[in-house]
C-alpha atoms as a PDB file:
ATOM      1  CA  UNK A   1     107.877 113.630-185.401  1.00  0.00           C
ATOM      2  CA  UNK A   2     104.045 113.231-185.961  1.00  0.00           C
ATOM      3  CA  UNK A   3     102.978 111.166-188.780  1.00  0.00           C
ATOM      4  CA  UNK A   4      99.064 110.518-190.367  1.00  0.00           C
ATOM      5  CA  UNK A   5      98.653 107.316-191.589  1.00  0.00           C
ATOM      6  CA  UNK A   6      96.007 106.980-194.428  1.00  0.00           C
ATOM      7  CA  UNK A   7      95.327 103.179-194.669  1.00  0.00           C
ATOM      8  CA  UNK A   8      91.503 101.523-195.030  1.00  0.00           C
ATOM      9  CA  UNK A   9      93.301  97.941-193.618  1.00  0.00           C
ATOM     10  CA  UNK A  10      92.795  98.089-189.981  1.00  0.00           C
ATOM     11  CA  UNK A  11      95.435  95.254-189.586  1.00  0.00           C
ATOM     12  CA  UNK A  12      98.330  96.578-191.113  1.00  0.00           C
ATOM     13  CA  UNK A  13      97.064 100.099-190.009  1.00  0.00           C
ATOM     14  CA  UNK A  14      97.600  99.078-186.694  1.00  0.00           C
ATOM     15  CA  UNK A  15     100.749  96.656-187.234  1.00  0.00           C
ATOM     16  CA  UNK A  16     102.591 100.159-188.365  1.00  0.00           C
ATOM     17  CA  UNK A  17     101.576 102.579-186.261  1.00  0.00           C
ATOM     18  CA  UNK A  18     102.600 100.091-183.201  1.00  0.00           C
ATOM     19  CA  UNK A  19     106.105  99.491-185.011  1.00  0.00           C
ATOM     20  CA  UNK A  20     105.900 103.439-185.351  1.00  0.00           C
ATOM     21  CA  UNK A  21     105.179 104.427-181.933  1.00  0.00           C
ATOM     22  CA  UNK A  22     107.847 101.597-180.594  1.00  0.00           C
ATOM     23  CA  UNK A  23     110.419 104.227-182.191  1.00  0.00           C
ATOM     24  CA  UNK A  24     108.957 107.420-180.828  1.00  0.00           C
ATOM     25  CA  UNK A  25     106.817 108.524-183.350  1.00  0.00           C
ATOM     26  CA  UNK A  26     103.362 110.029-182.913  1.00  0.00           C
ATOM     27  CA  UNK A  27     101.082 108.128-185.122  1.00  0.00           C
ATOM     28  CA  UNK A  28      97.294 109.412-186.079  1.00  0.00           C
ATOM     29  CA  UNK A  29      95.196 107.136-188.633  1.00  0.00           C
ATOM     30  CA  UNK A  30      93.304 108.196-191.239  1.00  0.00           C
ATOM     31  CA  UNK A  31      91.010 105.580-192.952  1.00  0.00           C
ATOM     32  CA  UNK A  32      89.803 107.299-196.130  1.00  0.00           C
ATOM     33  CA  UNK A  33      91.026 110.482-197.960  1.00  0.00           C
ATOM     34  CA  UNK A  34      87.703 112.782-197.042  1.00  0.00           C
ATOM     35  CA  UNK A  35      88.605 111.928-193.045  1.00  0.00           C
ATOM     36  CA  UNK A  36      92.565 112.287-194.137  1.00  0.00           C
ATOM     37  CA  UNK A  37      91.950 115.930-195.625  1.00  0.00           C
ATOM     38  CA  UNK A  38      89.876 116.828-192.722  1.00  0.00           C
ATOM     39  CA  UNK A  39      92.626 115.833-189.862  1.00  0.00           C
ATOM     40  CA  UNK A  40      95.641 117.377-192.037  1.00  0.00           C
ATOM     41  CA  UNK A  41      93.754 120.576-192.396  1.00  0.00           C
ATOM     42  CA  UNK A  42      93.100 120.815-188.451  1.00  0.00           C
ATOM     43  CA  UNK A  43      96.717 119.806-187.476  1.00  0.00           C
ATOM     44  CA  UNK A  44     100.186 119.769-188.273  1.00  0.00           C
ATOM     45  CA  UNK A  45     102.048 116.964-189.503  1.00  0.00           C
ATOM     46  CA  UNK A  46     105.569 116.358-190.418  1.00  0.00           C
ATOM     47  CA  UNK A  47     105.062 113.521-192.678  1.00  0.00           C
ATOM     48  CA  UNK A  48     102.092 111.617-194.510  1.00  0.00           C
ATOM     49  CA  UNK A  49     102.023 107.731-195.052  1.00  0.00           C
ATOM     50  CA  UNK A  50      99.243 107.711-198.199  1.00  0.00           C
ATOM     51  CA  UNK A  51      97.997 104.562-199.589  1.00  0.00           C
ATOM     52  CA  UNK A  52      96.582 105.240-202.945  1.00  0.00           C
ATOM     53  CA  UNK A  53      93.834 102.555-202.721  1.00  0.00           C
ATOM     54  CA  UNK A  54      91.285 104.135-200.685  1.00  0.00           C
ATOM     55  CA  UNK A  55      87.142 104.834-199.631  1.00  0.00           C
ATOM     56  CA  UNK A  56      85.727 108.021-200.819  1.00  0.00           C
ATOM     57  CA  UNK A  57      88.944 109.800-202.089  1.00  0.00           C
ATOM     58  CA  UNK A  58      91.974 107.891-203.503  1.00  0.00           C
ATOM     59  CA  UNK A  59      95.508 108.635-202.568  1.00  0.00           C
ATOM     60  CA  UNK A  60      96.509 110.075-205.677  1.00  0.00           C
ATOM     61  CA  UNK A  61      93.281 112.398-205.649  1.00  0.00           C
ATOM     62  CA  UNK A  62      94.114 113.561-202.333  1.00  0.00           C
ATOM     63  CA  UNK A  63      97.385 113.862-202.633  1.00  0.00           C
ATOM     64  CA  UNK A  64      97.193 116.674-206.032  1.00  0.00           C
ATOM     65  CA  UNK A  65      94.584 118.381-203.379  1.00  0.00           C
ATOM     66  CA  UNK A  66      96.950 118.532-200.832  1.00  0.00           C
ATOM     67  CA  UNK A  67      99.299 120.194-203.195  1.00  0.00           C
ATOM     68  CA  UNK A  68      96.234 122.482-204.611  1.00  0.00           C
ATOM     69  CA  UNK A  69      96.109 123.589-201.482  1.00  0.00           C
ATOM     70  CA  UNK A  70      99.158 124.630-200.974  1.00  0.00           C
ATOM     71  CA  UNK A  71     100.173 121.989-198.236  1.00  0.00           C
ATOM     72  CA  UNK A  72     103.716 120.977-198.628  1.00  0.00           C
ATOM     73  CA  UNK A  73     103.791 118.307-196.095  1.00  0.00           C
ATOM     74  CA  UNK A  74     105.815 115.363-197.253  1.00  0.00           C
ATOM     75  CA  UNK A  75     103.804 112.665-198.774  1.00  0.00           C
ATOM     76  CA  UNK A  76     104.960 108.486-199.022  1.00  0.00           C
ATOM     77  CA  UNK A  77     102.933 106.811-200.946  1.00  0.00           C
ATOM     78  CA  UNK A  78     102.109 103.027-199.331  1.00  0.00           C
ATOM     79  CA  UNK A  79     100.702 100.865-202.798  1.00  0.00           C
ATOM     80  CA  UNK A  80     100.704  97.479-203.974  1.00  0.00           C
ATOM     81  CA  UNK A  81     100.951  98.815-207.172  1.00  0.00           C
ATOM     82  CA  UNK A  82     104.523  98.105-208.814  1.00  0.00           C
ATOM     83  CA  UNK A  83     104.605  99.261-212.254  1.00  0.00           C
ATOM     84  CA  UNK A  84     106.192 102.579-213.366  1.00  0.00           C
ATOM     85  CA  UNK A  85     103.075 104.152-214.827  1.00  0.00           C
ATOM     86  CA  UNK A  86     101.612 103.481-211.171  1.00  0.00           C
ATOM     87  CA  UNK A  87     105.140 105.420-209.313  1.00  0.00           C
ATOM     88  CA  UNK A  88     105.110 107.918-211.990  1.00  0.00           C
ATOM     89  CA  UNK A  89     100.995 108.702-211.647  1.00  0.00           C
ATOM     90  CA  UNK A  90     101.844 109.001-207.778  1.00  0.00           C
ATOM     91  CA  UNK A  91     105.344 111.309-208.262  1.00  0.00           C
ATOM     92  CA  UNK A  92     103.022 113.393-210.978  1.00  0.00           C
ATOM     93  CA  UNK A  93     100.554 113.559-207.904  1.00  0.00           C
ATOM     94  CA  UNK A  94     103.085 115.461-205.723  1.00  0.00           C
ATOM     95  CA  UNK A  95     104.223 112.686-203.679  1.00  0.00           C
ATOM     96  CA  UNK A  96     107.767 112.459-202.835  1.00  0.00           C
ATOM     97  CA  UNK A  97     108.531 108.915-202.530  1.00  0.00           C
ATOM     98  CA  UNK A  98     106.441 105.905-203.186  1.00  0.00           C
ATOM     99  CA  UNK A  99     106.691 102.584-201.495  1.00  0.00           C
ATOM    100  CA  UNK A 100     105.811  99.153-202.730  1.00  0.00           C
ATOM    101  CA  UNK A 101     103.462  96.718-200.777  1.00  0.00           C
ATOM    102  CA  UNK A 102     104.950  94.470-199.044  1.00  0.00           C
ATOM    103  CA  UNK A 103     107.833  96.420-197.443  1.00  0.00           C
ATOM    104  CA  UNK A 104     110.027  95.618-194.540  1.00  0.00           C
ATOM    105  CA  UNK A 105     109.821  97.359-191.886  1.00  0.00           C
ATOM    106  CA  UNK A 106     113.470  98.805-191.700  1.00  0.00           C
ATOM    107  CA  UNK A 107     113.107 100.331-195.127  1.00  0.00           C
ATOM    108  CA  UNK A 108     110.049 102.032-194.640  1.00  0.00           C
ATOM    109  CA  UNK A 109     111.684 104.109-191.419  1.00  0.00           C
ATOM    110  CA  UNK A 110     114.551 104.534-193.474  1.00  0.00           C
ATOM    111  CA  UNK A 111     112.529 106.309-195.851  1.00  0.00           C
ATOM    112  CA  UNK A 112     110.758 108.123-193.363  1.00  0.00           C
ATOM    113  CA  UNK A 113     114.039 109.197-191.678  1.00  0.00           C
ATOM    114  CA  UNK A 114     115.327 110.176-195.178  1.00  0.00           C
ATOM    115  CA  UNK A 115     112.264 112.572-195.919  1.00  0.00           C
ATOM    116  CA  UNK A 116     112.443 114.157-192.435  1.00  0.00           C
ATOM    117  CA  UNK A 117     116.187 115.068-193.313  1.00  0.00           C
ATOM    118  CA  UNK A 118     115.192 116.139-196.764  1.00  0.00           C
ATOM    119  CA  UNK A 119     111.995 118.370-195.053  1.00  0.00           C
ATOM    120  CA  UNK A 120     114.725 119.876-192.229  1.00  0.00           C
ATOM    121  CA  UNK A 121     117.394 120.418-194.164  1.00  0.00           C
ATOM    122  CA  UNK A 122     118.957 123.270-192.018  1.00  0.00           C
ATOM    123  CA  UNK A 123     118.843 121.036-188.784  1.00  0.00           C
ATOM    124  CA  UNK A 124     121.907 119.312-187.642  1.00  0.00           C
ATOM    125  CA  UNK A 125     121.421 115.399-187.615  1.00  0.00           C
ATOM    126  CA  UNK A 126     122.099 115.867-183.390  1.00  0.00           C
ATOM    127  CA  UNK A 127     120.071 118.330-182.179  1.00  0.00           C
ATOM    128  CA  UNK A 128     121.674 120.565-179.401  1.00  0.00           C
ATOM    129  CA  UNK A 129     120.501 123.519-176.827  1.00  0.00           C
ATOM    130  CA  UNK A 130     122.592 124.816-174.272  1.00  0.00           C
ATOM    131  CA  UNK A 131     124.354 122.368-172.778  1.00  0.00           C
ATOM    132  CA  UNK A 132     120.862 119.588-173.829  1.00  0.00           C
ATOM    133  CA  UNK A 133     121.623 116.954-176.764  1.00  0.00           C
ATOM    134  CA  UNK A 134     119.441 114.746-178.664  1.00  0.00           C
ATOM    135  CA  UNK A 135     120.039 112.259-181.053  1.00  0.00           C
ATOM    136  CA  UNK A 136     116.756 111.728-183.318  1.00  0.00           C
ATOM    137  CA  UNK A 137     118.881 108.487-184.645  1.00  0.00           C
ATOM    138  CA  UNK A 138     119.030 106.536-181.303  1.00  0.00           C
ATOM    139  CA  UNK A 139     116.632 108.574-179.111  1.00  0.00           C
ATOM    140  CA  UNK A 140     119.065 109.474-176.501  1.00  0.00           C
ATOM    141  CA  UNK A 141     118.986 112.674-174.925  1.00  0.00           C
ATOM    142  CA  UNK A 142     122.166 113.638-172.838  1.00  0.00           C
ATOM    143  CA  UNK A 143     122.244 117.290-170.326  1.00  0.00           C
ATOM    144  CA  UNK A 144     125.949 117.957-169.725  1.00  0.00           C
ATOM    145  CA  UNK A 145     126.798 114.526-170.709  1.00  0.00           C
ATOM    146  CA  UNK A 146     124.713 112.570-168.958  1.00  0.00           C
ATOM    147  CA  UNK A 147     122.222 110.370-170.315  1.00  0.00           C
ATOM    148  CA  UNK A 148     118.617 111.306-168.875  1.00  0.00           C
ATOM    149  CA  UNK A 149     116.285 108.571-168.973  1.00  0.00           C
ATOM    150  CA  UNK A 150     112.962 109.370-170.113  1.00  0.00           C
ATOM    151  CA  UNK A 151     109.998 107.890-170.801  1.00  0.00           C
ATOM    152  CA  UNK A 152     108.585 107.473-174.733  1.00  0.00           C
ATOM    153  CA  UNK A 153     106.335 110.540-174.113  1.00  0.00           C
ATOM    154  CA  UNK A 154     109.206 112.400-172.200  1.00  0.00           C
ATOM    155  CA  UNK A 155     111.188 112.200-175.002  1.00  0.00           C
ATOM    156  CA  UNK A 156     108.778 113.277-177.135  1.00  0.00           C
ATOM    157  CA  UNK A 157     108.224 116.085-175.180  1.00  0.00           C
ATOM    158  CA  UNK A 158     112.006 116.800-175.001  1.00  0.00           C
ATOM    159  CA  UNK A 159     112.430 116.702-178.949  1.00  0.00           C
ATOM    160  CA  UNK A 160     109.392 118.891-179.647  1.00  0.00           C
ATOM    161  CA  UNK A 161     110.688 121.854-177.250  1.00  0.00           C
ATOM    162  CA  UNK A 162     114.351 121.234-178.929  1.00  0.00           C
ATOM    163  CA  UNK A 163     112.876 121.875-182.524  1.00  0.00           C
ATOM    164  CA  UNK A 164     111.436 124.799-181.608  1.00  0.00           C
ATOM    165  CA  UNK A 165     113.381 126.315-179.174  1.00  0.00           C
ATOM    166  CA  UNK A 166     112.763 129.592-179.501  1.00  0.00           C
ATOM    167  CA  UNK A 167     108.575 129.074-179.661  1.00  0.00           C
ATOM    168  CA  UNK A 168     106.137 129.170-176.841  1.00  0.00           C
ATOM    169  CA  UNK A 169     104.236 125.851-176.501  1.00  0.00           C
ATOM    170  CA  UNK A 170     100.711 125.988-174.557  1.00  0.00           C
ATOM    171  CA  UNK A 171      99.520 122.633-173.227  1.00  0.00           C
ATOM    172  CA  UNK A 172      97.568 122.110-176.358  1.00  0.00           C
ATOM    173  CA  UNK A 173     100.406 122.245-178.761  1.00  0.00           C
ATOM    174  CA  UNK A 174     102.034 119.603-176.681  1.00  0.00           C
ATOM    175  CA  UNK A 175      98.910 117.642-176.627  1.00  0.00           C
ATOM    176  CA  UNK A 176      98.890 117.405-180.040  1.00  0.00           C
ATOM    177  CA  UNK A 177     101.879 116.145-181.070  1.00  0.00           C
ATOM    178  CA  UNK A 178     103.097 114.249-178.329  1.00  0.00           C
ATOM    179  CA  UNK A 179      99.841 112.166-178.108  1.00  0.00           C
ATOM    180  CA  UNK A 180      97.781 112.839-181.130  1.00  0.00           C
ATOM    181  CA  UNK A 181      94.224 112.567-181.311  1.00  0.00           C
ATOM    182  CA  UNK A 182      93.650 108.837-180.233  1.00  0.00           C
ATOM    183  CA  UNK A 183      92.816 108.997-176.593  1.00  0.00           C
ATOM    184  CA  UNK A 184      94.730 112.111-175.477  1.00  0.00           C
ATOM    185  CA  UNK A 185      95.095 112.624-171.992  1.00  0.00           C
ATOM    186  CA  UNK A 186      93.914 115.622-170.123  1.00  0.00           C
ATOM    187  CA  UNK A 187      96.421 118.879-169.918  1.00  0.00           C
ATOM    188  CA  UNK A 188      97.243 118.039-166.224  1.00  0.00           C
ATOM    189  CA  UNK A 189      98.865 115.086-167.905  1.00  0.00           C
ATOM    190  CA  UNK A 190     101.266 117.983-169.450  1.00  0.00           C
ATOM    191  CA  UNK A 191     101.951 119.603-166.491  1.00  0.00           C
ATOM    192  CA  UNK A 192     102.996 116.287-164.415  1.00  0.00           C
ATOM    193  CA  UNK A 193     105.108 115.121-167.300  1.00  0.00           C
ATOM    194  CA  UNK A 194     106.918 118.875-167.835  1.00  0.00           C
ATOM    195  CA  UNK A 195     107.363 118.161-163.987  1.00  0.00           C
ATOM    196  CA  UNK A 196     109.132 114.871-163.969  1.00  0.00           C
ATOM    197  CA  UNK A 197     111.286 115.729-167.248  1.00  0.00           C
ATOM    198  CA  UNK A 198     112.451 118.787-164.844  1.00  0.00           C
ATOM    199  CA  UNK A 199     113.685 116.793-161.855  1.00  0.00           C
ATOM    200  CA  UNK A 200     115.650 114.501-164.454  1.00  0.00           C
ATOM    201  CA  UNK A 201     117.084 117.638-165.888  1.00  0.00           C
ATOM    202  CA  UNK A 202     117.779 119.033-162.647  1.00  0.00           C
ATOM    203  CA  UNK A 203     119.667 116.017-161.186  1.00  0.00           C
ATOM    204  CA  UNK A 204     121.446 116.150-164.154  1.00  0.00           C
ATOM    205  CA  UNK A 205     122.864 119.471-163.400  1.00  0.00           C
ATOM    206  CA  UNK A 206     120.322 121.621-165.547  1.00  0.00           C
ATOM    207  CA  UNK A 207     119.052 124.994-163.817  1.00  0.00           C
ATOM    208  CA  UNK A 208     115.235 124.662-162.413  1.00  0.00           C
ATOM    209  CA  UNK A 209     113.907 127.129-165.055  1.00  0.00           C
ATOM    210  CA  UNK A 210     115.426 125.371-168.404  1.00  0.00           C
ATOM    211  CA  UNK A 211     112.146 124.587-169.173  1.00  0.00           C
ATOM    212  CA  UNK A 212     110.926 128.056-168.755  1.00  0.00           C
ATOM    213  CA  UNK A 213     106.925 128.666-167.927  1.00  0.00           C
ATOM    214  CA  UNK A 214     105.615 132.281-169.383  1.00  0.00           C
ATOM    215  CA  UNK A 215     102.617 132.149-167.407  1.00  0.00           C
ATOM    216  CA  UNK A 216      99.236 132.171-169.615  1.00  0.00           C
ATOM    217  CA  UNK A 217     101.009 131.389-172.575  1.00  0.00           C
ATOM    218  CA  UNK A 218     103.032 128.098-172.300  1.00  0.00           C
ATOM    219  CA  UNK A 219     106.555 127.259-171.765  1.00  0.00           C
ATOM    220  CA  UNK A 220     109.898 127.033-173.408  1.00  0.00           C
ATOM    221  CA  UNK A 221     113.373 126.253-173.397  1.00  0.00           C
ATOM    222  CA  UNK A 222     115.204 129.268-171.335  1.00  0.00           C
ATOM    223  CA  UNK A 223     118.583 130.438-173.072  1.00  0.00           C
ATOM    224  CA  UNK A 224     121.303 131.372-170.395  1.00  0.00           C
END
């Protein structure tokens, strides 16, 4: 799941997106609403974390632009701002939930897990293809009912191609929302990842070509 932050406080900016990341999210920060508007409209993102206090363009400004535009991402507003006017003003906005300042921690992915469900409505909570299963809850991902031990990124990986099964991701797509645009790696990274998560797939009793490669496109899960 990819996530923009919009927060101008670089500590708790970076206090969440390392809690964030530490449960397999992919975290980009925004630090104003102009440079927030900007990333969302050159990527994809599943959910938005919006604080409404912010340089430039406020949260609720950006968020009725968002909607103007047509974007339907799901939006969480982040706001020390407690009174109802305040959640109402942000709801009126287009957001779809609005957190309080200060929140705990297990709330806030709560939350976030409870929008992704709402956003995904027709996926299962366990996500399944072929004989591959993946539990978004826990992060374990099982091939014939073993447990395959991945890496963070590996999983990542794993859970992107079993959301989109059917769809043909080049190296770039994977960039993207595996690692975001803080310090990606190059696309040989890609390759030598899609390489390990094979071998653990293939000691696991998974065919060499699950992961399929269509050759100057991308690659994607093979059906069998």
């Amino acid at each position: 799941m990819k996530i923009l932050m919009v927060e101008d406080d670089p500590r708790i900016s970076q206090a969440l997106k390392e809690a964030l990341e530490d449960r397999q999210y992919v975290v980009d920060c925004a630090w104003d609403g102009i440079e927030a508007l900007n990333w969302i409209e050159a990527s994809t993102y599943d959910l938005i974390l919006l604080d409404v206090m912010l340089p430039r363009m406020d949260g609720i400004t950006l968020c009725k632009k968002l909607r103007e535009l047509g974007i339907a991402t799901p939006v969480l507003m982040l706001t020390a701002r407690d009174t109802i006017s305040d959640k109402v003003l942000g709801l009126d906005a287009g957001a779809d939930d609005y957190l309080v300042k200060p929140f705990d921690l297990a709330e806030l992915t709560a939350r976030i897990r409870a929008l992704s469900r709402r956003n995904s409505a027709v996926l299962p909570s366990i996500l399944e293809w072929e004989q591959l299963t993946l539990d978004p809850n826990t992060c374990e991902v099982t091939y014939a009912d073993q447990v395959l031990n991945l890496t963070p990124n590996e999983y990542k990986i794993i859970e992107l191609f079993v959301r989109h099964p059917k769809q043909v991701l080049d190296r770039s797509k994977i960039l993207d929302n595996v690692w975001g645009f803080d310090d990606p790696p190059t696309e040989e990274a890609v390759k030598v990842h899609l390489k390990d998560i094979r071998k653990k797939l293939k000691v696991a009793g998974a065919p060499p070509d699950f992961i399929q490669t269509i050759y100057g496109l991308g690659y994607r899960l093979k059906s069998f």
